[in-house]
Structure formats: structure tokens, C-alpha cells
N, C-alpha and C. Protein backbone atom coordinates (compact mmCIF):
# COMPACT_ATOMS: atom_id res chain seq x y z
N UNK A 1 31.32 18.42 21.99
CA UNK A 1 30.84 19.30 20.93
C UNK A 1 31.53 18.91 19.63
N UNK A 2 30.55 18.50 18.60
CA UNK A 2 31.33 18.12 17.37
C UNK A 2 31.73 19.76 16.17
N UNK A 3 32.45 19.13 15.38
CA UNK A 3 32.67 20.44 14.65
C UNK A 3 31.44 20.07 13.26
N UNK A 4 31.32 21.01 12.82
CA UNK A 4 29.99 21.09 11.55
C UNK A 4 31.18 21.02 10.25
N UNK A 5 31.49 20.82 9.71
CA UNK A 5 31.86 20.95 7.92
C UNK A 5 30.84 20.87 7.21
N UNK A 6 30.35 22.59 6.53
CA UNK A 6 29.22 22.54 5.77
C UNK A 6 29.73 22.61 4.36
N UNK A 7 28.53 22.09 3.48
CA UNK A 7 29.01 22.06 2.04
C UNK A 7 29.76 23.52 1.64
N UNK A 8 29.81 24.80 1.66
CA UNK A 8 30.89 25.64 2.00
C UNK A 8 32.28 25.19 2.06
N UNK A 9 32.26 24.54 3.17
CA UNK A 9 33.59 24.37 3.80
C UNK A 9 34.24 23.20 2.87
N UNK A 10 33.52 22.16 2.34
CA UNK A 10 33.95 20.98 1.15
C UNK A 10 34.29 21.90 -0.22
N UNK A 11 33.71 22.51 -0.47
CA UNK A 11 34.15 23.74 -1.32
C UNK A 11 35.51 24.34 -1.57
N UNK A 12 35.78 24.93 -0.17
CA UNK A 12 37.04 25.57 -0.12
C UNK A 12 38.36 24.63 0.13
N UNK A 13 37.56 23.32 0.73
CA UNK A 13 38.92 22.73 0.50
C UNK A 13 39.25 21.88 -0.76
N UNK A 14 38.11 21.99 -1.69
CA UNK A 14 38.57 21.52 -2.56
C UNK A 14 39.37 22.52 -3.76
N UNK A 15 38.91 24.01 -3.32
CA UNK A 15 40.14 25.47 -4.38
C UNK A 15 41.13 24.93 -3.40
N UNK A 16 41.37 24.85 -1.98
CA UNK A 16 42.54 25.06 -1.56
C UNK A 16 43.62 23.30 -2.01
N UNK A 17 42.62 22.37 -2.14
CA UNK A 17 43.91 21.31 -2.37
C UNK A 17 43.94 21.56 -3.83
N UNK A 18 43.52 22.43 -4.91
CA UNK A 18 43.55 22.61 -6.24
C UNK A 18 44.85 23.53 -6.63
N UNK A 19 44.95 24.47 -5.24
CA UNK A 19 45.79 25.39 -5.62
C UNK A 19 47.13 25.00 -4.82
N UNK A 20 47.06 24.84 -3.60
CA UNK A 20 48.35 23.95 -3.18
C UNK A 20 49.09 22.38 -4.48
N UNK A 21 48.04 22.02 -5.14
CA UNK A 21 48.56 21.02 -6.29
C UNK A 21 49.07 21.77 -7.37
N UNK A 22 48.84 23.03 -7.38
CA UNK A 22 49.27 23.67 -8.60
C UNK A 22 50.16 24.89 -8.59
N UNK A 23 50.68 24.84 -7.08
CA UNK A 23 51.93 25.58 -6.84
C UNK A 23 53.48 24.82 -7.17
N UNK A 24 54.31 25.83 -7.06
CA UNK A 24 55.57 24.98 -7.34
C UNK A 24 55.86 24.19 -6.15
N UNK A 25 56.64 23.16 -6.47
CA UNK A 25 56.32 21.70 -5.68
C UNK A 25 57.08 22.38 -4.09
N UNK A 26 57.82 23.06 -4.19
CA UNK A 26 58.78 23.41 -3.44
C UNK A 26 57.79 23.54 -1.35
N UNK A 27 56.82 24.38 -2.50
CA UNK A 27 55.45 24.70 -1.14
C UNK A 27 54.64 23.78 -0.89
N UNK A 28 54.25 22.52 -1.60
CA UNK A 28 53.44 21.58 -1.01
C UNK A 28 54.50 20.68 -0.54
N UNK A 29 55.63 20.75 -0.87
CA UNK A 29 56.71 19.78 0.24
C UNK A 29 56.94 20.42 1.72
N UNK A 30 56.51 21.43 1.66
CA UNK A 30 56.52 22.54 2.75
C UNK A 30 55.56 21.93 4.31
N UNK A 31 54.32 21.70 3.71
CA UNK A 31 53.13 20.97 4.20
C UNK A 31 53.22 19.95 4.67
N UNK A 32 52.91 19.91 5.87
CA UNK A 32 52.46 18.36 6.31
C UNK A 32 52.09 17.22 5.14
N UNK A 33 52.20 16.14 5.33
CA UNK A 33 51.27 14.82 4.81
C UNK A 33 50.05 14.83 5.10
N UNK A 34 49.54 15.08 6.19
CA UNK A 34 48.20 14.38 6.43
C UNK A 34 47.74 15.58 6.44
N UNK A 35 48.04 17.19 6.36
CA UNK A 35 47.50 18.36 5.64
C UNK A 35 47.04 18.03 4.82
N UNK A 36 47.78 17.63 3.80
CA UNK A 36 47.13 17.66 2.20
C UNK A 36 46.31 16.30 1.84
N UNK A 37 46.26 15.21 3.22
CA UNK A 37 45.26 14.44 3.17
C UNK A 37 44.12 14.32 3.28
N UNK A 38 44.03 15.32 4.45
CA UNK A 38 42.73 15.88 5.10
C UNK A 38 42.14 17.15 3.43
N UNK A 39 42.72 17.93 2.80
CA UNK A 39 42.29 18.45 1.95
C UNK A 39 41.99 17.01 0.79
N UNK A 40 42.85 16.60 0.42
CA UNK A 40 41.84 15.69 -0.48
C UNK A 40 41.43 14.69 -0.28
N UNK A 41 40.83 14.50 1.05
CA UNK A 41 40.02 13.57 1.63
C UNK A 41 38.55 14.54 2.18
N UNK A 42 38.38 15.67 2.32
CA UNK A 42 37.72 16.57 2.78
C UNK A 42 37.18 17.37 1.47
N UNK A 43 37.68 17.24 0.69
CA UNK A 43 37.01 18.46 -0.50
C UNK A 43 36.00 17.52 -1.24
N UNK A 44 34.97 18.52 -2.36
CA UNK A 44 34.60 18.40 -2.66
C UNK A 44 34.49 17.83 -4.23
N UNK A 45 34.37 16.16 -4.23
CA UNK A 45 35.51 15.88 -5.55
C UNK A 45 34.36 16.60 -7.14
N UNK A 46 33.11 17.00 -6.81
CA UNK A 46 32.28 17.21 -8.03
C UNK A 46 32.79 19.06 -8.32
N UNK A 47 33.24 19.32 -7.60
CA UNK A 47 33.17 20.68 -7.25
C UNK A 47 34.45 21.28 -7.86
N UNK A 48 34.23 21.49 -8.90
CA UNK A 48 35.29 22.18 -10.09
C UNK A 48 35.52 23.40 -10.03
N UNK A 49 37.59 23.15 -10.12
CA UNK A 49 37.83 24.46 -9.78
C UNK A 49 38.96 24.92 -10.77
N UNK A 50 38.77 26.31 -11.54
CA UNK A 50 40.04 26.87 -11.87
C UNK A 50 40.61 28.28 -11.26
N UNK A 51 41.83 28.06 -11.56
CA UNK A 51 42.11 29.37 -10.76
C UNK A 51 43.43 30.05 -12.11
N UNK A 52 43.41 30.89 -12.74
CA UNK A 52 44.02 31.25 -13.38
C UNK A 52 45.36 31.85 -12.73
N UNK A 53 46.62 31.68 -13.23
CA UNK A 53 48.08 31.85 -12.10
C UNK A 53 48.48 33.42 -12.44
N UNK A 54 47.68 33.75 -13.59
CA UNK A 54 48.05 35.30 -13.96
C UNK A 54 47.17 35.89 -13.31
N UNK A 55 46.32 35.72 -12.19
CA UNK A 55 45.58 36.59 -11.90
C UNK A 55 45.96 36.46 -9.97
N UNK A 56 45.87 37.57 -9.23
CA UNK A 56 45.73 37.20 -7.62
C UNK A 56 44.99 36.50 -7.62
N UNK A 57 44.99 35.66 -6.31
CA UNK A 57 43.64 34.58 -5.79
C UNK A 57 42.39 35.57 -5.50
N UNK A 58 42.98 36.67 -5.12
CA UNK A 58 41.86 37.84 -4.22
C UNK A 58 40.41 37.77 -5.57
N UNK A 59 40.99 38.26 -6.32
CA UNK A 59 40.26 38.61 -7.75
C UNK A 59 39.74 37.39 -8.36
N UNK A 60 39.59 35.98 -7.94
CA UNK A 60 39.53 35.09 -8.70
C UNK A 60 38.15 34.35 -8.38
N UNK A 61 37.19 34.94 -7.63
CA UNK A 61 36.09 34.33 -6.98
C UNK A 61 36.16 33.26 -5.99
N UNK A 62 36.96 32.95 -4.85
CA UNK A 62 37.62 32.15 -4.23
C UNK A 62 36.42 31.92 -3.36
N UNK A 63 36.13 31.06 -2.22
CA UNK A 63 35.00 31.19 -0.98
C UNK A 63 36.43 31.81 -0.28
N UNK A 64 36.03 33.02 0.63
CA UNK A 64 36.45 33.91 1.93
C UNK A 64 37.66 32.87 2.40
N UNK A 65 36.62 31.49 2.68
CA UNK A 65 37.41 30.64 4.04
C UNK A 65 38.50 29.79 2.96
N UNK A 66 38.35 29.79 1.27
CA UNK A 66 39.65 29.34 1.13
C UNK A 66 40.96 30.36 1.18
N UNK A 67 40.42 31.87 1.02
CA UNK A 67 41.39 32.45 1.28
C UNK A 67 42.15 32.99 2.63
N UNK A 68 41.24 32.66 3.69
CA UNK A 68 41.46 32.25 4.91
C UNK A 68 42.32 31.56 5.33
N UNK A 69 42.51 30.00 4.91
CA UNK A 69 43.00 29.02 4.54
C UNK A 69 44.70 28.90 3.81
N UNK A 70 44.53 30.16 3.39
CA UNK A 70 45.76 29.69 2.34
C UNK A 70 46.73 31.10 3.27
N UNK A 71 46.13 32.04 3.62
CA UNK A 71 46.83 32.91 4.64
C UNK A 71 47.23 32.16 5.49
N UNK A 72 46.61 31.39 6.22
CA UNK A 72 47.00 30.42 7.24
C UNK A 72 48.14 29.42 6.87
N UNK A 73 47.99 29.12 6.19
CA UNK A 73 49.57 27.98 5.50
C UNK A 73 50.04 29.02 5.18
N UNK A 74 50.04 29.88 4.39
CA UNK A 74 51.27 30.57 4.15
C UNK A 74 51.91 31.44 5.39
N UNK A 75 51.13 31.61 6.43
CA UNK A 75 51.86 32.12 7.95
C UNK A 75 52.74 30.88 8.71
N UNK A 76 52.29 29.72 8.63
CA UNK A 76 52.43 29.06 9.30
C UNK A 76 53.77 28.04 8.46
N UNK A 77 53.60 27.92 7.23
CA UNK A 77 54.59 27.36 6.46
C UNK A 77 55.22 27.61 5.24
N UNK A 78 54.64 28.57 4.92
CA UNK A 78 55.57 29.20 3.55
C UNK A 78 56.64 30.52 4.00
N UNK A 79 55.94 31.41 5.11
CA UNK A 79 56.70 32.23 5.51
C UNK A 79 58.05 32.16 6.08
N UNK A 80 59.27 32.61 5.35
CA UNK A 80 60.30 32.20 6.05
C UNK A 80 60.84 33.29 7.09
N UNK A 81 60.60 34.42 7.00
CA UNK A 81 60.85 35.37 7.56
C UNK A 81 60.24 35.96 9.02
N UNK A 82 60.70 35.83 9.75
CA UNK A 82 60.25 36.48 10.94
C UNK A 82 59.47 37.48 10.94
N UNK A 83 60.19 38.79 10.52
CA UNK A 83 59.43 39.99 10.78
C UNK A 83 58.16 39.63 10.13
N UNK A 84 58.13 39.45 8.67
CA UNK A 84 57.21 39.18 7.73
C UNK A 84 55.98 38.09 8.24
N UNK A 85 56.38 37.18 9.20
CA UNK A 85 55.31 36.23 9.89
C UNK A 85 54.53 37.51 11.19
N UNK A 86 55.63 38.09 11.99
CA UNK A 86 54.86 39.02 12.93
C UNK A 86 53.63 39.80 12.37
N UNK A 87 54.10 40.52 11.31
CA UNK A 87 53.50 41.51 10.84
C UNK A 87 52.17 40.94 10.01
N UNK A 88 51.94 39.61 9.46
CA UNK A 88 50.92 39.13 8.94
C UNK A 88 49.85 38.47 10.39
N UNK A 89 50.45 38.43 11.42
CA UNK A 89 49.66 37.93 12.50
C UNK A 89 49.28 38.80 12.69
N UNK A 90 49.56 40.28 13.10
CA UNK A 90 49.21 41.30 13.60
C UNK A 90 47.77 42.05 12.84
N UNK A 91 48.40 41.76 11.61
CA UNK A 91 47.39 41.87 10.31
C UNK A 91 45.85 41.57 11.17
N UNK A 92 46.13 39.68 11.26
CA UNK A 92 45.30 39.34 11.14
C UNK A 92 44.53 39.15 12.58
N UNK A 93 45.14 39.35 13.28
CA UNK A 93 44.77 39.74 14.73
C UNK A 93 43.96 41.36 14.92
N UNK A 94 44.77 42.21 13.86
CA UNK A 94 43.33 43.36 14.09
C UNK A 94 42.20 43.35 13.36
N UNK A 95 42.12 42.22 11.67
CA UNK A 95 41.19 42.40 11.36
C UNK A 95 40.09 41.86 11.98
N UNK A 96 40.49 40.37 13.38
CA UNK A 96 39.73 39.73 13.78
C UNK A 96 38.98 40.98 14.75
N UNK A 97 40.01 41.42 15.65
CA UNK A 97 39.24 42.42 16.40
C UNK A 97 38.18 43.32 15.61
N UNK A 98 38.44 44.13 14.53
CA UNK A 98 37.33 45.03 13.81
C UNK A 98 36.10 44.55 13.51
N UNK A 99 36.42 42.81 12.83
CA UNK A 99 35.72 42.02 12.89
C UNK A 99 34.31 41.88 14.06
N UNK A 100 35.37 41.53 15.10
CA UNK A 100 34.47 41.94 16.79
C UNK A 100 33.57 42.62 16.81
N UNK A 101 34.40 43.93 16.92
CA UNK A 101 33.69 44.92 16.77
C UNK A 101 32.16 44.99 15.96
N UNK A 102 33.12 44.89 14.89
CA UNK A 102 31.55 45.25 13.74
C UNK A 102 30.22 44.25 14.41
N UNK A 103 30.74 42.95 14.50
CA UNK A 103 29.48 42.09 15.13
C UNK A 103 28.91 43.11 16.76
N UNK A 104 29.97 42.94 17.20
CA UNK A 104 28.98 43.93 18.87
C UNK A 104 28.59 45.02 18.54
N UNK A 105 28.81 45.86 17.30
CA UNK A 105 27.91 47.09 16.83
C UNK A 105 26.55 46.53 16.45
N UNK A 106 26.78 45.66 15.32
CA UNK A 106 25.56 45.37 14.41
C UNK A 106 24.28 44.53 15.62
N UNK A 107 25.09 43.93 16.47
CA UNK A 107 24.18 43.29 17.17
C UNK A 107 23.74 43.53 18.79
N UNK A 108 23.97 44.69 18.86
CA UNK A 108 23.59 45.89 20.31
C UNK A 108 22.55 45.08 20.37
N UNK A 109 22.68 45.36 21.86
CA UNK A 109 21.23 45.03 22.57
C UNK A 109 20.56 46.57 22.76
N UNK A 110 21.55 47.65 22.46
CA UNK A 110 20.95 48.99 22.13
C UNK A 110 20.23 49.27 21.09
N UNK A 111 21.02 48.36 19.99
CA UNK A 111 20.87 49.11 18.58
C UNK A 111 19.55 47.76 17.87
N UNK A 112 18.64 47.22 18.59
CA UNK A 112 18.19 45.91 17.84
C UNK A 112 17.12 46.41 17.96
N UNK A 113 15.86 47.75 18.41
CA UNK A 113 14.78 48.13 18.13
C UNK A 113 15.16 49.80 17.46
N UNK A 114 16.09 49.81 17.00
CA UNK A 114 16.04 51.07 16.66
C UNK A 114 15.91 51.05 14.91
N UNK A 115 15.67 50.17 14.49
CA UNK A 115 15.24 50.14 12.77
C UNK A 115 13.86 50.00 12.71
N UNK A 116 13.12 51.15 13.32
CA UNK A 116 11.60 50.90 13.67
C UNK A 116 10.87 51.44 11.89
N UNK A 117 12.38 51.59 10.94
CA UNK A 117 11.58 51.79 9.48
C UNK A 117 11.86 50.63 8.97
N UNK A 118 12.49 49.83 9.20
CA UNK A 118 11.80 47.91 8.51
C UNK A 118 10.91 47.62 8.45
N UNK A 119 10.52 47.46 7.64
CA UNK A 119 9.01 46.48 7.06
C UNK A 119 8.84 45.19 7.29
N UNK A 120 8.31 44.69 8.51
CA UNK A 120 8.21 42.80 8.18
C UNK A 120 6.91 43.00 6.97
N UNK A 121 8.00 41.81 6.72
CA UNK A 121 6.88 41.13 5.35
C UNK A 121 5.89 40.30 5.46
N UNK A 122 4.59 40.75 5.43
CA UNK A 122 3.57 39.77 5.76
C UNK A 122 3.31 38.94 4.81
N UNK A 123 2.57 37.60 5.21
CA UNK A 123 2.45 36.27 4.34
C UNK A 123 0.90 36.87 3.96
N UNK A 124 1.14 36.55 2.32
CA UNK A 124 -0.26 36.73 1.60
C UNK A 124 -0.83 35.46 2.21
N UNK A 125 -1.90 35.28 2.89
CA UNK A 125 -3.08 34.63 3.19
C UNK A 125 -3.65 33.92 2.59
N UNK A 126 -3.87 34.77 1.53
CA UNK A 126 -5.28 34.69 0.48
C UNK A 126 -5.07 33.72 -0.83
N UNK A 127 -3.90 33.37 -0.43
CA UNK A 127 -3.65 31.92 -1.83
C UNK A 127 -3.40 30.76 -0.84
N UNK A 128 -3.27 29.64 -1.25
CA UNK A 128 -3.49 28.59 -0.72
C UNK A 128 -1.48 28.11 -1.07
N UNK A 129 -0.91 27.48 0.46
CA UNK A 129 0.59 27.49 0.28
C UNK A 129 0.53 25.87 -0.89
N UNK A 130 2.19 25.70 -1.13
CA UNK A 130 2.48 24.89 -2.06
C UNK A 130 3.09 23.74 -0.57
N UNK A 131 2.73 22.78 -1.01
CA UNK A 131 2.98 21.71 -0.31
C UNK A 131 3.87 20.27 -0.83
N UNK A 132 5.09 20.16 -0.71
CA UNK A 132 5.78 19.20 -0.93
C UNK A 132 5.72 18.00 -0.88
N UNK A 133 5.36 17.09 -1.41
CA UNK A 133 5.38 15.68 -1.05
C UNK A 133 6.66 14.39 -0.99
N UNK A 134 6.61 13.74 -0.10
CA UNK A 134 7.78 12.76 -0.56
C UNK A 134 6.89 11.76 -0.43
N UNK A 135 7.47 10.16 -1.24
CA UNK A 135 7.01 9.42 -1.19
C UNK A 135 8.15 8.41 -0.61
N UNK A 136 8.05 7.66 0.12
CA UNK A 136 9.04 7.23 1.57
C UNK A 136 8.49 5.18 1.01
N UNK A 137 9.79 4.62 0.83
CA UNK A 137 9.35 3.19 0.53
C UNK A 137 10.14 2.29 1.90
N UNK A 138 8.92 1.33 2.74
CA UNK A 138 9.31 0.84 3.43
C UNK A 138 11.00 0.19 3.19
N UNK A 139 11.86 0.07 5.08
CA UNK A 139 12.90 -0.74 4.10
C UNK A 139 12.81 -2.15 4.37
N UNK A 140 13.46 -2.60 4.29
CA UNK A 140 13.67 -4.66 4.34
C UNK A 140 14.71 -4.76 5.18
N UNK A 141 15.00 -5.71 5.78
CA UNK A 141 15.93 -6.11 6.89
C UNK A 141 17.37 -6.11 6.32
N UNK A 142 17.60 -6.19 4.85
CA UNK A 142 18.89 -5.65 4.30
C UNK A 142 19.09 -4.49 4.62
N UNK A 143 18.16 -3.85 3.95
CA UNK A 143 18.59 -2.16 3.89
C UNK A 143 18.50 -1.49 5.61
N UNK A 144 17.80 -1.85 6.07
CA UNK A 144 17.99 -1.66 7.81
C UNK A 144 19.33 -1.80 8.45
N UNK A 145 20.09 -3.47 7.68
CA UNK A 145 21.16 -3.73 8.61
C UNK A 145 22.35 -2.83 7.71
N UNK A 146 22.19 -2.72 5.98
CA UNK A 146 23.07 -1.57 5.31
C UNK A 146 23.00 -0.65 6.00
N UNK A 147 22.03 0.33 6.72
CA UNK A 147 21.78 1.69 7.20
C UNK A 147 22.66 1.60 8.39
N UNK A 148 22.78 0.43 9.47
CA UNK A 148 23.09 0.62 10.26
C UNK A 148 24.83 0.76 10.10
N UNK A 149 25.10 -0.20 9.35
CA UNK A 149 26.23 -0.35 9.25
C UNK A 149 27.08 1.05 8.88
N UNK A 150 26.66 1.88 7.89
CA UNK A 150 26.86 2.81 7.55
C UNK A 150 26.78 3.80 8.54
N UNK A 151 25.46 4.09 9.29
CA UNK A 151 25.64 5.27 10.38
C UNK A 151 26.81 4.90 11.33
N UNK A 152 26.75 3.25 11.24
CA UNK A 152 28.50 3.23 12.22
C UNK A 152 29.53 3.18 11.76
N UNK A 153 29.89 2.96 10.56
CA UNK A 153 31.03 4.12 9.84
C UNK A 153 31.18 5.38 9.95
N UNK A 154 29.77 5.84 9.42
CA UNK A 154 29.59 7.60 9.57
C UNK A 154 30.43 8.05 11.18
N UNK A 155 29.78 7.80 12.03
CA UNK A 155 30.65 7.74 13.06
C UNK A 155 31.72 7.37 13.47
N UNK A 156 32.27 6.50 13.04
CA UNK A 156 33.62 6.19 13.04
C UNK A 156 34.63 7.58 12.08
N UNK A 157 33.97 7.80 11.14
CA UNK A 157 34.63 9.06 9.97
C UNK A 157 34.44 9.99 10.73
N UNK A 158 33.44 10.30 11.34
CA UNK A 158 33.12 11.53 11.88
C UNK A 158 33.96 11.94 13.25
N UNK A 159 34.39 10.70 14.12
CA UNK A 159 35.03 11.00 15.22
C UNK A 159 36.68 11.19 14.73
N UNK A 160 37.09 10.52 13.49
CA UNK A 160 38.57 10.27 13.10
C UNK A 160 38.54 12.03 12.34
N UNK A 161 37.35 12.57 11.98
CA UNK A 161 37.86 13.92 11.13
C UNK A 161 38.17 15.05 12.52
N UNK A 162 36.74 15.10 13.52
CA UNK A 162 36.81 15.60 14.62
C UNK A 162 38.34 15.73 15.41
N UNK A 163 38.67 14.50 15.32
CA UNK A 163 39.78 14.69 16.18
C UNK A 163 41.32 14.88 15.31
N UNK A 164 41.43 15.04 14.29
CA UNK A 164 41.85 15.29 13.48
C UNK A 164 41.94 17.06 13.28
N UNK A 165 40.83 17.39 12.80
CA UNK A 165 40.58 18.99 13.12
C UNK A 165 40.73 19.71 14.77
N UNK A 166 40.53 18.77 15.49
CA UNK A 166 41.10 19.69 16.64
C UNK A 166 42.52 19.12 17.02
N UNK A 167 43.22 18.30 16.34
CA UNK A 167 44.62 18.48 16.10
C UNK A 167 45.03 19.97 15.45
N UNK A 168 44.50 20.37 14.09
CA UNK A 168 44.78 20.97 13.15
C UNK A 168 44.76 22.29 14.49
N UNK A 169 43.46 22.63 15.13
CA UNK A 169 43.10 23.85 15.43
C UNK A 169 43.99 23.87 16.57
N UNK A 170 44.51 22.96 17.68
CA UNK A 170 45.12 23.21 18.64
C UNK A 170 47.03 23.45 18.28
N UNK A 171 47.19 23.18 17.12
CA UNK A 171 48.45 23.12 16.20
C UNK A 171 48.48 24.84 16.05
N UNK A 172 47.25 26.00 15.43
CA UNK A 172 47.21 26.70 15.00
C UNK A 172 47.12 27.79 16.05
N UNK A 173 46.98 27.07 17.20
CA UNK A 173 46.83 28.09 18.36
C UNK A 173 48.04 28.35 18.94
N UNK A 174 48.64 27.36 18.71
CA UNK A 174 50.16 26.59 19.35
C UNK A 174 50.95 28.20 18.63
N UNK A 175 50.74 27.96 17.05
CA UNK A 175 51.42 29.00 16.27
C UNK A 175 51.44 30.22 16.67
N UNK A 176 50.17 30.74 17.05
CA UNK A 176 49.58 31.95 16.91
C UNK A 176 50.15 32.20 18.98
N UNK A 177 50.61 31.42 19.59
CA UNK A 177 51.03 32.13 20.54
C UNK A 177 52.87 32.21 20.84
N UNK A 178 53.27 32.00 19.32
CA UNK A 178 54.93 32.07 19.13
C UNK A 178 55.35 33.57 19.54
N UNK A 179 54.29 34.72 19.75
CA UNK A 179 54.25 35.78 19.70
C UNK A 179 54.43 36.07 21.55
N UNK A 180 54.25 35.23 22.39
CA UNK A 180 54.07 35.43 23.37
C UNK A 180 55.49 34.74 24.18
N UNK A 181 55.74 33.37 23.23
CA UNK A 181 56.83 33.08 23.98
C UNK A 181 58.34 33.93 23.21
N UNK A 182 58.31 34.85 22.51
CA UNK A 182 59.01 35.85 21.80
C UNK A 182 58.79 37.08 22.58
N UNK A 183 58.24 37.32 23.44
CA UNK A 183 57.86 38.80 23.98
C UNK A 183 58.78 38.72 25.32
């Protein structure tokens, strides 16, 4: 099973390697190397970002998952304090559960015919739809053997990020059960 990185996700890592570059150095020495490689090798280089330092990140129009992101390094490597690391896991361990929750409410197998006042929206008929065209130019035995070459890079990038990110994620699980070998 591969992992997806959607344009979203190139997004947030490009606020999050914007704002880890623009902390005091003290916290990106904090960080792995190949953390902050994978962020600016992974972000989005067109994708412009400011973040003003007088303001919280909360308030600053961030995507969710960079502030996701930056909770996560800061549990995992800025936090020096014990109690202060428990108590932000715990945090974030019940919002995941409410989280839960809210999804097994919203998505009952009880509760999925009971909005019998929704309106589906029917398709007007009576105009004729808009139809897209592309125009597609044969390729030549260059551009065939370029294509190929490339989808076997693509794959080569794609298996080196894959396994890379489930470094990252099996690292984060590692963390998140410090709570267990502490109990």
C-alpha cells in the first residue's frame, strides 16, 4: 500500500519548512537532518508563504495538517519537559478520540436515512452539457523512451519517499508509546 501526498499535503510542508527556517536556530538544530530534508524536498517550491511572528500560527491561515505537523515536532522535539510532553499527548489522544466519535456519529448506519428533508439536486436535462476537448499529439520514439525513463525515476522517488515516510510514521508511533513503557 503506497502513501498518497496530495497537493494539500506539498502545501503544508512547504508553511512548515518556512516556519521551522524562521525559528530561532536553536529549534531547527533540534530536528533531525533528513526531517528538514524531506520538508524541503517535499514542499511546495511555487507555494508562497508568510507567517507573521507577532501573530499565533492558530490565527494565521495555516492548512490544519501544518499545524498538525508542528504540534508533532514540538512533542516530539522541542518539548523538554516531561509532564508538559504527557499532558500534550493526552491532549491529543482525546481530541483524536472525539474526533472518532464525531465520524461514527455523523456516519451511523442508523443515522444515514434519517435526513429524509435533503433535496438531491436534479440535473437540468433540458440544455445540452459542455463538453471538454483535448487535443492529444502522437509521441516519437524519443519522447516514448523520455516517458519511460521518467516513470522509472518516478518510481524510484516514489519508493525512496514511501519508505522514508514510514520511517517517519513508525518513529512517531515509537514516541507516542513512551507513555506505556512509563506506566
Amino acid at each position: 500500500m503506497g502513501v498518497i501526498i496530495t497537493r494539500e499535503d506539498i502545501m503544508a510542508y512547504a508553511e512548515v519548512d518556512y516556519i521551522i527556517h524562521h525559528m530561532n536556530m536553536r529549534y531547527l538544530e533540534m530536528l533531525p537532518k533528513k526531517l528538514i530534508v524531506f520538508f524541503d524536498k517535499m514542499k511546495d517550491p511555487e507555494y508562497e508563504v508568510f507567517v507573521d511572528p507577532r501573530k499565533p500560527l492558530q490565527s494565521q491561515g495555516l492548512k490544519k495538517y501544518t499545524l498538525e505537523i508542528i504540534a508533532l515536532l514540538h512533542l516530539k522535539y522541542w518539548c523538554e519537559d516531561e509532564e508538559r510532553k504527557k499532558e500534550l499527548y493526552n491532549r491529543m489522544e482525546t481530541n483524536q478520540i472525539k474526533f472518532e466519535e464525531q465520524l461514527r456519529e455523523k456516519f451511523s448506519t442508523d443515522n444515514i436515512f434519517d435526513n429524509k428533508e435533503e433535496k438531491v439536486q436534479e440535473e437540468d436535462l433540458s440544455k445540452p452539457k459542455k463538453i471538454n476537448t483535448v487535443q492529444v499529439t502522437p509521441m516519437t520514439p524519443k519522447d516514448e523512451k523520455e516517458e519511460d525513463n521518467n516513470i522509472e525515476n518516478k518510481d524510484i522517488i516514489k519508493k525512496e519517499k514511501v519508505s522514508f515516510i514510514s520511517k517517519i510514521i513508525k518513529k512517531v508511533k515509537e514516541m507516542f508509546n513512551f507513555e506505556n513503557k512509563n506506566a
